[in-house]
PDB file of N, CA and C in Angstrom:
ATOM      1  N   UNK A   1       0.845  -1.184   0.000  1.00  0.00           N
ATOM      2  CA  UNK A   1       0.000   0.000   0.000  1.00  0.00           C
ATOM      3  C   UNK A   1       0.888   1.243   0.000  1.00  0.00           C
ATOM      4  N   UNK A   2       0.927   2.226  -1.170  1.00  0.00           N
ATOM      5  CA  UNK A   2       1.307   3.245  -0.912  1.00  0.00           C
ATOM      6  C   UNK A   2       1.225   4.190   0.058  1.00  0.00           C
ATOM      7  N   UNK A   3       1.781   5.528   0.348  1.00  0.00           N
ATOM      8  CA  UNK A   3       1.567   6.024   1.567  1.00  0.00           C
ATOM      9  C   UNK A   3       1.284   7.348   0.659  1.00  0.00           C
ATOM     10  N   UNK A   4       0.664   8.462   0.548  1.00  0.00           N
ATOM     11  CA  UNK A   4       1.014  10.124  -0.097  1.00  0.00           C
ATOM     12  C   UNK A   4       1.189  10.954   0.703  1.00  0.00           C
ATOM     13  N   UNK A   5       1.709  11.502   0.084  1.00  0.00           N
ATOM     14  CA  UNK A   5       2.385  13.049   0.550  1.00  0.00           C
ATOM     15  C   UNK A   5       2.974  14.099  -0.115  1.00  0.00           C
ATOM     16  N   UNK A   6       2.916  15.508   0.316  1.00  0.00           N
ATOM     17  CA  UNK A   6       3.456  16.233  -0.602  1.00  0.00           C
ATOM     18  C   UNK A   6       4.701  16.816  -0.039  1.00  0.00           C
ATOM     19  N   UNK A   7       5.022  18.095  -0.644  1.00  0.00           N
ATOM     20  CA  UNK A   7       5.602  19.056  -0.155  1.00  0.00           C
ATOM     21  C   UNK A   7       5.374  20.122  -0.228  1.00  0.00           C
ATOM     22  N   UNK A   8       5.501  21.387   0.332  1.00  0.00           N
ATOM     23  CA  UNK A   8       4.944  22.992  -0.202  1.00  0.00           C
ATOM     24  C   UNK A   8       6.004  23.849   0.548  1.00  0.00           C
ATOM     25  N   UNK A   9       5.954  24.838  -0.480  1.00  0.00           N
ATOM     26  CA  UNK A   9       7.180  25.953   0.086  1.00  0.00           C
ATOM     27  C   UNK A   9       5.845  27.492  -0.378  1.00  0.00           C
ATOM     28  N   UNK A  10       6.851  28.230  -0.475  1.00  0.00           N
ATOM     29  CA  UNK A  10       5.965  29.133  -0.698  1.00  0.00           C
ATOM     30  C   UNK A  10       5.982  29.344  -2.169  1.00  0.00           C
ATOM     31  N   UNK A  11       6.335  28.744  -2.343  1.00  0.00           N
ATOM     32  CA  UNK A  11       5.807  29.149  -4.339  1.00  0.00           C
ATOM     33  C   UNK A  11       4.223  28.522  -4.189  1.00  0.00           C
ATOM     34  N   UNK A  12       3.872  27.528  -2.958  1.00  0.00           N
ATOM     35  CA  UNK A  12       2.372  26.992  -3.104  1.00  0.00           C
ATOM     36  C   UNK A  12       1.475  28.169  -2.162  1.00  0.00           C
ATOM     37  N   UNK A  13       1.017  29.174  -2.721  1.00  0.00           N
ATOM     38  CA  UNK A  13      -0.307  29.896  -2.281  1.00  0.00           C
ATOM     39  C   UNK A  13      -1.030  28.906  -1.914  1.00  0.00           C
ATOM     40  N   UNK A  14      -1.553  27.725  -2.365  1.00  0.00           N
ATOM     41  CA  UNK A  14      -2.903  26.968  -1.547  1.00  0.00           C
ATOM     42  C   UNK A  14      -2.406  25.521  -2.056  1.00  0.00           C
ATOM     43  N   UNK A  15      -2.607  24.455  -1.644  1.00  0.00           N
ATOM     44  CA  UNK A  15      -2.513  23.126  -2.027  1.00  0.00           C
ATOM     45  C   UNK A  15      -4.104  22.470  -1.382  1.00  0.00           C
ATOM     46  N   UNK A  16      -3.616  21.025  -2.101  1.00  0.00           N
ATOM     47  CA  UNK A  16      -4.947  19.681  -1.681  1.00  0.00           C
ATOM     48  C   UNK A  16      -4.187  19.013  -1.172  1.00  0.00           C
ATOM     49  N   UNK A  17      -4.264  19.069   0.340  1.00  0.00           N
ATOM     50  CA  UNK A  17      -4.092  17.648   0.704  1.00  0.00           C
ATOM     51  C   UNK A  17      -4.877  16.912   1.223  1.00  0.00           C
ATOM     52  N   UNK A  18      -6.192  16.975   0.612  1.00  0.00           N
ATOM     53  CA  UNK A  18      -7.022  15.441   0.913  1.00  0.00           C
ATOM     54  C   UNK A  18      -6.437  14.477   0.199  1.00  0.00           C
ATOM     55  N   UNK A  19      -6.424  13.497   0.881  1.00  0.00           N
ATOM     56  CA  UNK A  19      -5.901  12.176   0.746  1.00  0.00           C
ATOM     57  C   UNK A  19      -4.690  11.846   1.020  1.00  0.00           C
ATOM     58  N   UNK A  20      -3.829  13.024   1.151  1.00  0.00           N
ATOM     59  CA  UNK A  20      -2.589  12.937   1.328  1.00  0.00           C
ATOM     60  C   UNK A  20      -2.151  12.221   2.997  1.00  0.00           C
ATOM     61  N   UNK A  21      -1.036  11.475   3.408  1.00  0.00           N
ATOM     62  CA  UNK A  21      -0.771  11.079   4.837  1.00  0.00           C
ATOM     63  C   UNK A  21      -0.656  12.097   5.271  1.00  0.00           C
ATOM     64  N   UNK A  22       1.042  12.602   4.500  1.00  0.00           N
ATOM     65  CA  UNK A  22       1.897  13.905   5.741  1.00  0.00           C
ATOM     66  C   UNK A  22       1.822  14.667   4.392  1.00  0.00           C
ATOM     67  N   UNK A  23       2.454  16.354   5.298  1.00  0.00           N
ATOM     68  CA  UNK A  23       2.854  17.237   4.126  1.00  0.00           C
ATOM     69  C   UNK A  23       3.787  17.533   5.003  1.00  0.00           C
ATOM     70  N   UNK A  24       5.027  17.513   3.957  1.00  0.00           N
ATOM     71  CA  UNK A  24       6.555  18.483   4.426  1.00  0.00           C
ATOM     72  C   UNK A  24       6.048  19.842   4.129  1.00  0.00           C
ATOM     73  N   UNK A  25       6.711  20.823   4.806  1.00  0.00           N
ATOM     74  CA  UNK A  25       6.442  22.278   4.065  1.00  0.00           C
ATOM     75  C   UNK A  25       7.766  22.754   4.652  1.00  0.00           C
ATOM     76  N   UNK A  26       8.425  23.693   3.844  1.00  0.00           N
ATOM     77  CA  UNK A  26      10.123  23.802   3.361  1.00  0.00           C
ATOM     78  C   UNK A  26       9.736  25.153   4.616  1.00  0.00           C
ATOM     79  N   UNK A  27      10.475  25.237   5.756  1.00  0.00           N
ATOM     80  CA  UNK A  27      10.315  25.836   6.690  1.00  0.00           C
ATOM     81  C   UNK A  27      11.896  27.271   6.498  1.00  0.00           C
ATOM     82  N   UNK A  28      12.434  26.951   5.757  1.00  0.00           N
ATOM     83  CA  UNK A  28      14.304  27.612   5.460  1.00  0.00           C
ATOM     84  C   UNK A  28      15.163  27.445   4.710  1.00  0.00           C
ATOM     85  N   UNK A  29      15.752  28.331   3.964  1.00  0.00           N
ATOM     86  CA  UNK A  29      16.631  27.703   2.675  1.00  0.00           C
ATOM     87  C   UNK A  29      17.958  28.649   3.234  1.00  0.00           C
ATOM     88  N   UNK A  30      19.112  27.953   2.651  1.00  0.00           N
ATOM     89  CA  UNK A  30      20.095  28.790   2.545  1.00  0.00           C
ATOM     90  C   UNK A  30      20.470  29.401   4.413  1.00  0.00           C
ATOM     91  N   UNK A  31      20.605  30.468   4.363  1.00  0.00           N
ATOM     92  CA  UNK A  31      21.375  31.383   5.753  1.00  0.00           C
ATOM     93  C   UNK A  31      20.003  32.304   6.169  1.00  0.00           C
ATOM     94  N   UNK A  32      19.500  32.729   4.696  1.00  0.00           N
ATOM     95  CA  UNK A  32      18.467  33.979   5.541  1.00  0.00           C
ATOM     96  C   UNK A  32      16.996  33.406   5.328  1.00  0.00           C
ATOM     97  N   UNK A  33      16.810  32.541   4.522  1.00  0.00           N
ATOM     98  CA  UNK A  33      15.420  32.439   3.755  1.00  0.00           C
ATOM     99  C   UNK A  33      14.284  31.889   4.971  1.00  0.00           C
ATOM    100  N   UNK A  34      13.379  32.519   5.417  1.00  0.00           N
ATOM    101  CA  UNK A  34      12.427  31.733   6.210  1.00  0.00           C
ATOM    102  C   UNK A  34      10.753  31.878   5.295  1.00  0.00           C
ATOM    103  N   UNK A  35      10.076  30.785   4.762  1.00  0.00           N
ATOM    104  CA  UNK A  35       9.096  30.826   4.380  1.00  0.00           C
ATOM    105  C   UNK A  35       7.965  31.394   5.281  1.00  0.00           C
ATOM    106  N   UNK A  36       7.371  32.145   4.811  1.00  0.00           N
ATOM    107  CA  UNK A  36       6.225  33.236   5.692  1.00  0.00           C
ATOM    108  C   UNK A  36       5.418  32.688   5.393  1.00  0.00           C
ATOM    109  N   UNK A  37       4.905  31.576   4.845  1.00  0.00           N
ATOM    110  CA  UNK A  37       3.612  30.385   4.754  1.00  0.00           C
ATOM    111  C   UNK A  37       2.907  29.604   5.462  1.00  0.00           C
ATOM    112  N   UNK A  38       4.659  29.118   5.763  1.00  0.00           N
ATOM    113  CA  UNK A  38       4.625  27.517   6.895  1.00  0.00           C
ATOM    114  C   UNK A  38       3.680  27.546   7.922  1.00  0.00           C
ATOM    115  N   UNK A  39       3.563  28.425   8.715  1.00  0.00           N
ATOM    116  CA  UNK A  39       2.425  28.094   9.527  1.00  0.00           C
ATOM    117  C   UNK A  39       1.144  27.888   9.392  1.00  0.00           C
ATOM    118  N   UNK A  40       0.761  29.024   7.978  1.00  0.00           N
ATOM    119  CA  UNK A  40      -0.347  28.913   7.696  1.00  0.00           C
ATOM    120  C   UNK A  40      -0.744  27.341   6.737  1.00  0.00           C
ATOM    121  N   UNK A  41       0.219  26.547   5.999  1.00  0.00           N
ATOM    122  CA  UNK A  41       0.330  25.674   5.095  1.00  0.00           C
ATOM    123  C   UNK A  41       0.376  24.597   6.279  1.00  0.00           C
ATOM    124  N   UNK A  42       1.013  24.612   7.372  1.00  0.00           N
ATOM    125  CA  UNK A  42       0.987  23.454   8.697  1.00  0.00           C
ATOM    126  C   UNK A  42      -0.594  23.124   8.745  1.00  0.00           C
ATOM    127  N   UNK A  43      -1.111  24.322   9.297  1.00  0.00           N
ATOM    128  CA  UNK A  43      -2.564  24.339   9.370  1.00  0.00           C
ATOM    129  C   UNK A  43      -3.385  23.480   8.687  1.00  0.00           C
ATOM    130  N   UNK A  44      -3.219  23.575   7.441  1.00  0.00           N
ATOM    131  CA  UNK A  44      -4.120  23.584   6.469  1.00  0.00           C
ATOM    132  C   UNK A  44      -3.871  21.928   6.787  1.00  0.00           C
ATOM    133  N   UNK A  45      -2.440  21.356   6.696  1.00  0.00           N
ATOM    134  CA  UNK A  45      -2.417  20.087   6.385  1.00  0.00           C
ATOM    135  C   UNK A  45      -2.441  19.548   7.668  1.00  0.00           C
ATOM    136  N   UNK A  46      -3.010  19.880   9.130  1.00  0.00           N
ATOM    137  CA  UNK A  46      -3.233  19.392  10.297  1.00  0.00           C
ATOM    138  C   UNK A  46      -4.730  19.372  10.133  1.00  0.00           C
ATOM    139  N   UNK A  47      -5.584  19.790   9.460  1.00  0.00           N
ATOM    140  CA  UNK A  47      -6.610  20.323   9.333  1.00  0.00           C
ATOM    141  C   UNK A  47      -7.263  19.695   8.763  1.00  0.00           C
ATOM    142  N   UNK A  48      -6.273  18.679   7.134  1.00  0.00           N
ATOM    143  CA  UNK A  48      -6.874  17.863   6.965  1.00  0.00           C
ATOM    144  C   UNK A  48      -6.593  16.218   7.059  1.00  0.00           C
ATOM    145  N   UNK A  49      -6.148  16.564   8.049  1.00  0.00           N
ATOM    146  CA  UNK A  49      -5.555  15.141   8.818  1.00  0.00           C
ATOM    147  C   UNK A  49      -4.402  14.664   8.731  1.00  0.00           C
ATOM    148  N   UNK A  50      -2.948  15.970   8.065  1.00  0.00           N
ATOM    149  CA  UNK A  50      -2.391  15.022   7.817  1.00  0.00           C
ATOM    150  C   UNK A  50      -1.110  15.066   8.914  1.00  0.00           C
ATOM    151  N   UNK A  51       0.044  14.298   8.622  1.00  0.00           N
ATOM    152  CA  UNK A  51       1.093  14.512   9.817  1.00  0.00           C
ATOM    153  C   UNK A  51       2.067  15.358   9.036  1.00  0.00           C
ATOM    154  N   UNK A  52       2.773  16.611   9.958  1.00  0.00           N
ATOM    155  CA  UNK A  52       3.294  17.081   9.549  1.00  0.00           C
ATOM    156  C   UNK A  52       4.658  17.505   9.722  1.00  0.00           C
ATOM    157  N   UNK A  53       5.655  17.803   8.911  1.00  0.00           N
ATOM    158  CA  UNK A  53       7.010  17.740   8.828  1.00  0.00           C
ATOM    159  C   UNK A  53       7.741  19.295   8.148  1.00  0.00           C
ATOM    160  N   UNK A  54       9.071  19.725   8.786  1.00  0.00           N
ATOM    161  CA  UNK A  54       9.116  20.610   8.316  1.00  0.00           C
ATOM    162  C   UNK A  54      10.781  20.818   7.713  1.00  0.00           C
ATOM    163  N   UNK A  55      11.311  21.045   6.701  1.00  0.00           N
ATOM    164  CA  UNK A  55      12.148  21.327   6.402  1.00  0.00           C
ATOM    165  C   UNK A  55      13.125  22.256   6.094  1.00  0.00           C
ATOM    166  N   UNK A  56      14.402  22.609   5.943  1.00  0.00           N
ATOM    167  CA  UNK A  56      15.012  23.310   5.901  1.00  0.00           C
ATOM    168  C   UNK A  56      16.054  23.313   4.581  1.00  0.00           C
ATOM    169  N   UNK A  57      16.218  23.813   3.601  1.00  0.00           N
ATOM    170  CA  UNK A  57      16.940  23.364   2.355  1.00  0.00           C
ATOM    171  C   UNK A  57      18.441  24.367   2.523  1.00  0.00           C
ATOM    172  N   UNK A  58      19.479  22.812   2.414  1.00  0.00           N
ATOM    173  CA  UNK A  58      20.785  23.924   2.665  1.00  0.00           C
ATOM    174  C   UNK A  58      21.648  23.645   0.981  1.00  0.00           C
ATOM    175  N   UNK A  59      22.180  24.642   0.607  1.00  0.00           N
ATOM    176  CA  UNK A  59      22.637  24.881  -0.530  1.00  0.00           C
ATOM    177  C   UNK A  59      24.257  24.565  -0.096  1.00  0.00           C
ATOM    178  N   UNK A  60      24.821  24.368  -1.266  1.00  0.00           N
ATOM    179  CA  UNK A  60      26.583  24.334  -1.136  1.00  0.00           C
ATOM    180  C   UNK A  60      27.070  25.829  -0.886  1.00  0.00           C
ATOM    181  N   UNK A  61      27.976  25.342   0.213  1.00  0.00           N
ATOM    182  CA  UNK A  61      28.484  26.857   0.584  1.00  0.00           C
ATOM    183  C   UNK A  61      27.586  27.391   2.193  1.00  0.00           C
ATOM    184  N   UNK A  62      26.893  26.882   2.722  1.00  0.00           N
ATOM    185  CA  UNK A  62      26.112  27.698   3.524  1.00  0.00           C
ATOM    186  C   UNK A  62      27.099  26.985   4.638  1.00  0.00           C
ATOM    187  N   UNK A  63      27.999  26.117   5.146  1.00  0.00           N
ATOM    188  CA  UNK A  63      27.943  26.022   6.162  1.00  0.00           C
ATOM    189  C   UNK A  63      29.265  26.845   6.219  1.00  0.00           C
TER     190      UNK A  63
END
């Protein structure tokens, strides 16, 4: 049995996650980047049941 899930950063204004398990949503990129979404995109996917995860994207060079 498969499992679904997505991901969303802020390039996603709104997503579906019905049906989906979990949604990652990209919480930081790089040194300065913090997505101004994530909380509201957490919501959405606690909301519709799903489990949620949050990430941080590091580029070459950041450490």
């Amino acid at each position: 049995m498969a499992v679904k899930g997505i991901d969303v950063s802020s390039h996603q204004e709104s997503f579906d996650a019905d049906g989906m398990a979990f949604v990652f949503v990209k919480a930081t990129e790089g040194r300065t980047y913090t997505n101004s979404r994530q909380r509201a995109q957490a919501k959405r996917a606690r909301d519709a049941g799903c489990v949620v995860g949050f990430y941080h994207f590091l580029w070459p060079g950041n450490i």
